[in-house]
N, C-alpha and C. Protein backbone atom coordinates (compact mmCIF):
# COMPACT_ATOMS: atom_id res chain seq x y z
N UNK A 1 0.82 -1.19 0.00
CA UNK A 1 0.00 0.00 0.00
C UNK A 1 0.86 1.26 0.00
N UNK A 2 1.93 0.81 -0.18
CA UNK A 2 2.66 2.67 -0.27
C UNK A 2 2.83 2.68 -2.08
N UNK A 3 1.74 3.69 -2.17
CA UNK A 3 1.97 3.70 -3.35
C UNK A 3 0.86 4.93 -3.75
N UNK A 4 1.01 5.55 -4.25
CA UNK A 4 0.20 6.98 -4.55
C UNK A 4 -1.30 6.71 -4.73
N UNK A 5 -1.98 5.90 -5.14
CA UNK A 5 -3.05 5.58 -5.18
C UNK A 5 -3.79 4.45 -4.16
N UNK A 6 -3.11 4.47 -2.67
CA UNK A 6 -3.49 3.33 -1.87
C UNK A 6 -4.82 3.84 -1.77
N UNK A 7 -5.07 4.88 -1.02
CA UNK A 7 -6.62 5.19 -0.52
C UNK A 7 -7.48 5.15 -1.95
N UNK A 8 -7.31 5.23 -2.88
CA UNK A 8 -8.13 5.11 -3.92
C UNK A 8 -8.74 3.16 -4.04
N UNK A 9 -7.63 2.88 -3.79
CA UNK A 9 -7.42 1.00 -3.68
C UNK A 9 -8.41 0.45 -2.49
N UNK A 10 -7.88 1.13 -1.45
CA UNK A 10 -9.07 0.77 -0.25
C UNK A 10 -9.96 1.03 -0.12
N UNK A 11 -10.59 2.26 -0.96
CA UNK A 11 -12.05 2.82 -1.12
C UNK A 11 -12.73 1.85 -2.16
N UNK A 12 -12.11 1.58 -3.38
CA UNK A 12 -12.64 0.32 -4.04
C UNK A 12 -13.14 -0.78 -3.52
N UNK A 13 -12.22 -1.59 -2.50
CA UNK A 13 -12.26 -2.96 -2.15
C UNK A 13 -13.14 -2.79 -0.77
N UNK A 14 -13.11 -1.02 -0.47
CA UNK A 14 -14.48 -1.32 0.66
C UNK A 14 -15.99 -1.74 0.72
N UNK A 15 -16.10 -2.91 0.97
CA UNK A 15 -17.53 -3.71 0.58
C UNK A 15 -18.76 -2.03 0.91
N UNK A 16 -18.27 -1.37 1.91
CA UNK A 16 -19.50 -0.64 2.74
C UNK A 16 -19.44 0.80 1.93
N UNK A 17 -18.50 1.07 0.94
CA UNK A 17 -18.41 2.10 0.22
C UNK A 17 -19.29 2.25 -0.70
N UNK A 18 -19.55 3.81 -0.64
CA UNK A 18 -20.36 4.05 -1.71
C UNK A 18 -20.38 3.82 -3.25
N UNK A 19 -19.37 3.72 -3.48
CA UNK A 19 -18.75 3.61 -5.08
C UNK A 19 -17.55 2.21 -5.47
N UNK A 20 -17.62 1.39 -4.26
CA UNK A 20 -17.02 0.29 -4.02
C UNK A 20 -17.45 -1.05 -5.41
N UNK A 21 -16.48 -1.76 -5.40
CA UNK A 21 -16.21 -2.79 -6.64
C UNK A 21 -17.75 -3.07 -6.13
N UNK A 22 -17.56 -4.13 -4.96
CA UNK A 22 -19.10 -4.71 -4.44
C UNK A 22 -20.48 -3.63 -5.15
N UNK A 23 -20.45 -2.74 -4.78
CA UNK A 23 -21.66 -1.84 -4.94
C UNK A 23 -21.89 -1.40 -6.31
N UNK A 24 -21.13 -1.55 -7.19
CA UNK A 24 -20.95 -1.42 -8.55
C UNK A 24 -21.28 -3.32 -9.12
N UNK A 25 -21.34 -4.13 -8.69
CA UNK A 25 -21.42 -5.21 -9.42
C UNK A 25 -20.71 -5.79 -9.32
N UNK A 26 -18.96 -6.14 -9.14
CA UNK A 26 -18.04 -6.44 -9.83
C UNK A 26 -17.90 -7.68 -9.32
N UNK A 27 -18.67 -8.19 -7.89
CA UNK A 27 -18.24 -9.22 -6.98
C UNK A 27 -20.16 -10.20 -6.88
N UNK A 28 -20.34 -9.93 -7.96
CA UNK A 28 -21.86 -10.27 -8.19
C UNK A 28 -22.02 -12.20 -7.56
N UNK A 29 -20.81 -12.58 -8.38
CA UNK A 29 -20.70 -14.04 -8.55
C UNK A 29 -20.64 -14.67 -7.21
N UNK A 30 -20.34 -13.86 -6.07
CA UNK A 30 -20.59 -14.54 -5.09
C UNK A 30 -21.90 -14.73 -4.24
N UNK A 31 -22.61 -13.97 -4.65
CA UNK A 31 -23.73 -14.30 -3.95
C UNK A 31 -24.34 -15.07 -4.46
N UNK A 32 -24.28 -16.16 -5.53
CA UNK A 32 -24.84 -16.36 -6.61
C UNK A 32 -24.83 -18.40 -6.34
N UNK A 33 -25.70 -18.73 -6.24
CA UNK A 33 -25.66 -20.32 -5.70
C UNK A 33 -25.21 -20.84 -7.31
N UNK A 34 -24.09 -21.89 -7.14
CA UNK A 34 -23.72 -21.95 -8.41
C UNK A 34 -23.83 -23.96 -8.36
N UNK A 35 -23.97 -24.10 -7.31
CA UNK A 35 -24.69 -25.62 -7.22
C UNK A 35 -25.82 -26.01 -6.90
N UNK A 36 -26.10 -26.98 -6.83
CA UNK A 36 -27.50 -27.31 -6.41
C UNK A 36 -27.76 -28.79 -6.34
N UNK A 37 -28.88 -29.49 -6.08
CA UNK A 37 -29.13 -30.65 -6.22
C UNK A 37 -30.59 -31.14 -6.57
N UNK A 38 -30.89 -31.80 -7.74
CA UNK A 38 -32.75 -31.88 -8.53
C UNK A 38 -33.56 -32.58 -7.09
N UNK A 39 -34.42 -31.96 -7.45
CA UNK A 39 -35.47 -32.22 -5.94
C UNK A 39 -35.39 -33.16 -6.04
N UNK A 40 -35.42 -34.56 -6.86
CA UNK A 40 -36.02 -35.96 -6.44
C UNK A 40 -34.76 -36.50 -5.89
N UNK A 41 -33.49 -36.09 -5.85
CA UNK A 41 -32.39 -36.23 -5.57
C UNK A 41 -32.37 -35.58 -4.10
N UNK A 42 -32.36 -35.04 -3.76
CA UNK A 42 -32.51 -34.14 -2.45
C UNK A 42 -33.54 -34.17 -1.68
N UNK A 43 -34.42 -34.75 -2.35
CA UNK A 43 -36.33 -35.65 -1.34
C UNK A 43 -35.39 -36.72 -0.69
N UNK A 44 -34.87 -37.78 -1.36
CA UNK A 44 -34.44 -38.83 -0.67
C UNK A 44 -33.30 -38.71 0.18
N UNK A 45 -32.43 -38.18 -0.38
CA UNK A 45 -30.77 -37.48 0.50
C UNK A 45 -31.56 -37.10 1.94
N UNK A 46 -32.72 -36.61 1.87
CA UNK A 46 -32.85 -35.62 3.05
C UNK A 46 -33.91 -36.11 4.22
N UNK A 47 -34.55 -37.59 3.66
CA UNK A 47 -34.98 -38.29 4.13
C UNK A 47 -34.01 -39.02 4.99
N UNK A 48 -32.89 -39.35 4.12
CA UNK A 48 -31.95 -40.94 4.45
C UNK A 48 -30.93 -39.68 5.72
N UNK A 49 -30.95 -38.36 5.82
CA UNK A 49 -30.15 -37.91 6.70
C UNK A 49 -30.93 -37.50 8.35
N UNK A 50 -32.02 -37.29 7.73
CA UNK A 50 -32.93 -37.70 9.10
C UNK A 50 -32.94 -38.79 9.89
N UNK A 51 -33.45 -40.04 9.05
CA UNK A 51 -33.31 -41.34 9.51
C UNK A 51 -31.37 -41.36 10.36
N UNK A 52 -30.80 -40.95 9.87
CA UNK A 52 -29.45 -41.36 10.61
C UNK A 52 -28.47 -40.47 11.55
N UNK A 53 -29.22 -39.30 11.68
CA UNK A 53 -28.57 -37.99 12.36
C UNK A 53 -29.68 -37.80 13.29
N UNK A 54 -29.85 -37.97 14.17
CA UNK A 54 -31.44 -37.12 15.44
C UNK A 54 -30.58 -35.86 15.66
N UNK A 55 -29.66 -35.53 15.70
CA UNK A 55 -29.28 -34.17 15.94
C UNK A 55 -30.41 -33.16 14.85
N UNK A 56 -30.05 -33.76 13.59
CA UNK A 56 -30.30 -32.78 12.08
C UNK A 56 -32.10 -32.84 12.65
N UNK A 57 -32.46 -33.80 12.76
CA UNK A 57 -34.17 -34.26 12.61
C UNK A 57 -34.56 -33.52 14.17
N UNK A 58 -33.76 -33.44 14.50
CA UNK A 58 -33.93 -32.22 16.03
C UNK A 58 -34.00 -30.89 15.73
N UNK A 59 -32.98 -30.25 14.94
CA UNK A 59 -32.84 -29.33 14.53
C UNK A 59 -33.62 -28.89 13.40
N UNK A 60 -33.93 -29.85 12.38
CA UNK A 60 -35.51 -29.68 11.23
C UNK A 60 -36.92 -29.44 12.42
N UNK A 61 -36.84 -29.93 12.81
CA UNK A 61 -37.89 -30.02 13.52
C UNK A 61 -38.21 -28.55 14.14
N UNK A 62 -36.93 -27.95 14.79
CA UNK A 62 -37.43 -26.86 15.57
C UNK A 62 -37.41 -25.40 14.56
N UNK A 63 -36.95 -25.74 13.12
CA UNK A 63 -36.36 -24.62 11.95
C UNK A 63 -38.34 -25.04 11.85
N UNK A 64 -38.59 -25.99 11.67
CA UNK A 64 -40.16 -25.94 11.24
C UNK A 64 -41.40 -25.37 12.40
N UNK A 65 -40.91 -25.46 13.41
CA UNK A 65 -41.73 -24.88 14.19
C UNK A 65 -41.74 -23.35 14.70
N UNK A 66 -40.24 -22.91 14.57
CA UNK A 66 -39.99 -21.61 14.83
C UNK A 66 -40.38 -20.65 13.77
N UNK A 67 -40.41 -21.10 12.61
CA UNK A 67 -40.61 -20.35 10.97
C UNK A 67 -41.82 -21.35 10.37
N UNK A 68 -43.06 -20.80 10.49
CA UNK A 68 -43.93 -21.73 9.81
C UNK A 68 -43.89 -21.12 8.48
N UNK A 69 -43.15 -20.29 7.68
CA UNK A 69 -43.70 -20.32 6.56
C UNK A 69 -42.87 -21.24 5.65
N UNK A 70 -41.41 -20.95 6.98
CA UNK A 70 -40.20 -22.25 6.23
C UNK A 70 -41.17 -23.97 5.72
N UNK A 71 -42.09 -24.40 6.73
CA UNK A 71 -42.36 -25.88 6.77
C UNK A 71 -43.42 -26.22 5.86
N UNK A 72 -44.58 -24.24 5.27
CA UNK A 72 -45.08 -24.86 4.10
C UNK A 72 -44.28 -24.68 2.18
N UNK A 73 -42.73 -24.61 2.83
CA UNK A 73 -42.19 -24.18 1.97
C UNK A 73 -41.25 -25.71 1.09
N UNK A 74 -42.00 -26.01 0.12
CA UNK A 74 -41.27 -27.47 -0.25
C UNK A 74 -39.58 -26.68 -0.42
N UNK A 75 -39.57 -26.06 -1.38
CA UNK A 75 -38.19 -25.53 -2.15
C UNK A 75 -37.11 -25.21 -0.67
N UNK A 76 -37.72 -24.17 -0.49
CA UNK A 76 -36.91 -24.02 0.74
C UNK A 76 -36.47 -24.91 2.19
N UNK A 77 -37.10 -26.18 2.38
CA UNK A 77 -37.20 -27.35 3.15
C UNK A 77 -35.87 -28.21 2.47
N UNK A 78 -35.96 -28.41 1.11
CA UNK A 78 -34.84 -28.93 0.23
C UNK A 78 -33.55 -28.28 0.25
N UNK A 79 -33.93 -26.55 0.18
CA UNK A 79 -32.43 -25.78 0.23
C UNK A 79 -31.61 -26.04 1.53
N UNK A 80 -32.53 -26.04 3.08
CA UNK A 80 -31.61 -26.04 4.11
C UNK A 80 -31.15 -27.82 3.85
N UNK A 81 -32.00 -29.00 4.10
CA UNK A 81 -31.15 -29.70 3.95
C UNK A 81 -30.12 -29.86 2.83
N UNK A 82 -29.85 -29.35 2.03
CA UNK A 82 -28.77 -29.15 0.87
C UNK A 82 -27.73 -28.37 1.71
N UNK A 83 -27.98 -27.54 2.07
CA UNK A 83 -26.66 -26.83 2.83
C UNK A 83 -26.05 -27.40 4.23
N UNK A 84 -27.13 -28.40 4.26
CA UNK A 84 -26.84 -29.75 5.68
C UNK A 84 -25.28 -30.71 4.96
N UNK A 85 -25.29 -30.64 3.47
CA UNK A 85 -24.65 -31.39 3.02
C UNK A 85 -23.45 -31.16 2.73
N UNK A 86 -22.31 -32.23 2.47
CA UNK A 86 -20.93 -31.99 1.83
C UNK A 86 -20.87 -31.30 0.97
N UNK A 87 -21.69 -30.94 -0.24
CA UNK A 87 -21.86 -30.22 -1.38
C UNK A 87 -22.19 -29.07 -1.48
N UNK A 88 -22.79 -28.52 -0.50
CA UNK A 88 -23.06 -26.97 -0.13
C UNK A 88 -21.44 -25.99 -0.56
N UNK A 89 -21.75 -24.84 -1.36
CA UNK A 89 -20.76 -23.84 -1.23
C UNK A 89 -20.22 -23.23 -0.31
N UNK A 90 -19.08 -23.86 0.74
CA UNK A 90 -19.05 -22.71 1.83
C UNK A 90 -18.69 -21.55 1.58
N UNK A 91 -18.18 -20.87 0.41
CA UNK A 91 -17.65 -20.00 0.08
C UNK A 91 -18.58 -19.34 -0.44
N UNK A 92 -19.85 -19.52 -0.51
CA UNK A 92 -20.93 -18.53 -0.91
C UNK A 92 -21.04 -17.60 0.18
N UNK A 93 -21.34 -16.37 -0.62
CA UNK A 93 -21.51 -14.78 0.49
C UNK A 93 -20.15 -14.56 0.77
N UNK A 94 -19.30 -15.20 0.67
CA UNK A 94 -17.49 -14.14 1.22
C UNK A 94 -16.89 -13.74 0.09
N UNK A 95 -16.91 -12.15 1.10
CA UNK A 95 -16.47 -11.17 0.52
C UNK A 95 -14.57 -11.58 0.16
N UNK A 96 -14.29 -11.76 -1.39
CA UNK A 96 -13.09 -11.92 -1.66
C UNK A 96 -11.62 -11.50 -1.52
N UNK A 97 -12.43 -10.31 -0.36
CA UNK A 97 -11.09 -9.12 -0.49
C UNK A 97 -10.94 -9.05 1.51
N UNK A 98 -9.43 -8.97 2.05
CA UNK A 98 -9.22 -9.33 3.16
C UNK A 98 -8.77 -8.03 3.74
N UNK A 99 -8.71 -7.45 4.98
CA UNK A 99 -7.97 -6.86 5.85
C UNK A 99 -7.20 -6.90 6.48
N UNK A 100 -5.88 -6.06 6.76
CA UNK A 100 -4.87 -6.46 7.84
C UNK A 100 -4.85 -5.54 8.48
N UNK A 101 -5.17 -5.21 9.93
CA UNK A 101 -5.20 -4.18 10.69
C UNK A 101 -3.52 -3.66 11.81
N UNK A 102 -3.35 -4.98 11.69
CA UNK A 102 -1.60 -5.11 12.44
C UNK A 102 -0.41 -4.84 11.91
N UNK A 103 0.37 -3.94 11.54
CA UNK A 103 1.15 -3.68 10.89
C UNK A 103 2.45 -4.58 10.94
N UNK A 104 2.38 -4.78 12.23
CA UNK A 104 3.79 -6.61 12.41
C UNK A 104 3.05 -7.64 11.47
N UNK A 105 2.05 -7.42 11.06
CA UNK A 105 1.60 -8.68 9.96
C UNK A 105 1.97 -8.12 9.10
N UNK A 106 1.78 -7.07 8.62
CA UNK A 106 2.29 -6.30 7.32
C UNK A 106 4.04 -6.87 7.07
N UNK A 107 4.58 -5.96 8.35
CA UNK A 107 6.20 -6.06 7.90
C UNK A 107 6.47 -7.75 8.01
N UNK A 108 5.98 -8.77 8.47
CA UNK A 108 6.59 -10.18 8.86
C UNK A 108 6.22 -10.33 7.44
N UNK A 109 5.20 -10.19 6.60
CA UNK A 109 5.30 -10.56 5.03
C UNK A 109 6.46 -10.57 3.93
């Protein structure tokens, strides 16, 4: 960052900026579910993970009682158990761009 245009650089990459990459578009692709799994595929997955987890079928249970509009919601019933799964994006929603606030992290680089 020493370089004549740093604050121009950090005003870009600030997600909360007004005129920021994020706020302009540029980082669109992350919010963006880029997997998925076909319902008749994910009816049964999400059956067979109930039957073998009481934690998950504990936790469905109380996502359906706390949010009733979640339990008359087929699509959305399929999305959380999908994100129950190995195949879920964890990297969906993060922001690509990092901070260093410690300057001994800076110079140890």
């Amino acid at each position: 960052m020493n370089q004549r245009t740093a604050r121009v650089i950090a005003h870009i990459l600030e997600p909360k900026a007004p005129d920021s990459y994020l706020y302009w578009g540029f980082f669109d692709a992350i919010f963006e579910q880029k997997e998925y799994a076909e319902s008749y595929v994910m009816e049964s997955l999400a059956r067979k993970m109930l039957a073998e987890d009481p934690e998950l079928k504990k936790e469905f249970e109380q996502m359906k009682t706390n949010n009733p509009d979640f339990s008359n919601n087929f699509w959305a019933i399929l999305k959380w158990f999908y994100s129950k799964t190995p195949y879920w994006d964890q990297k969906k929603n993060v922001y690509p761009v990092g901070k260093i606030y410690d300057r001994e992290v800076i110079r140890a680089c």
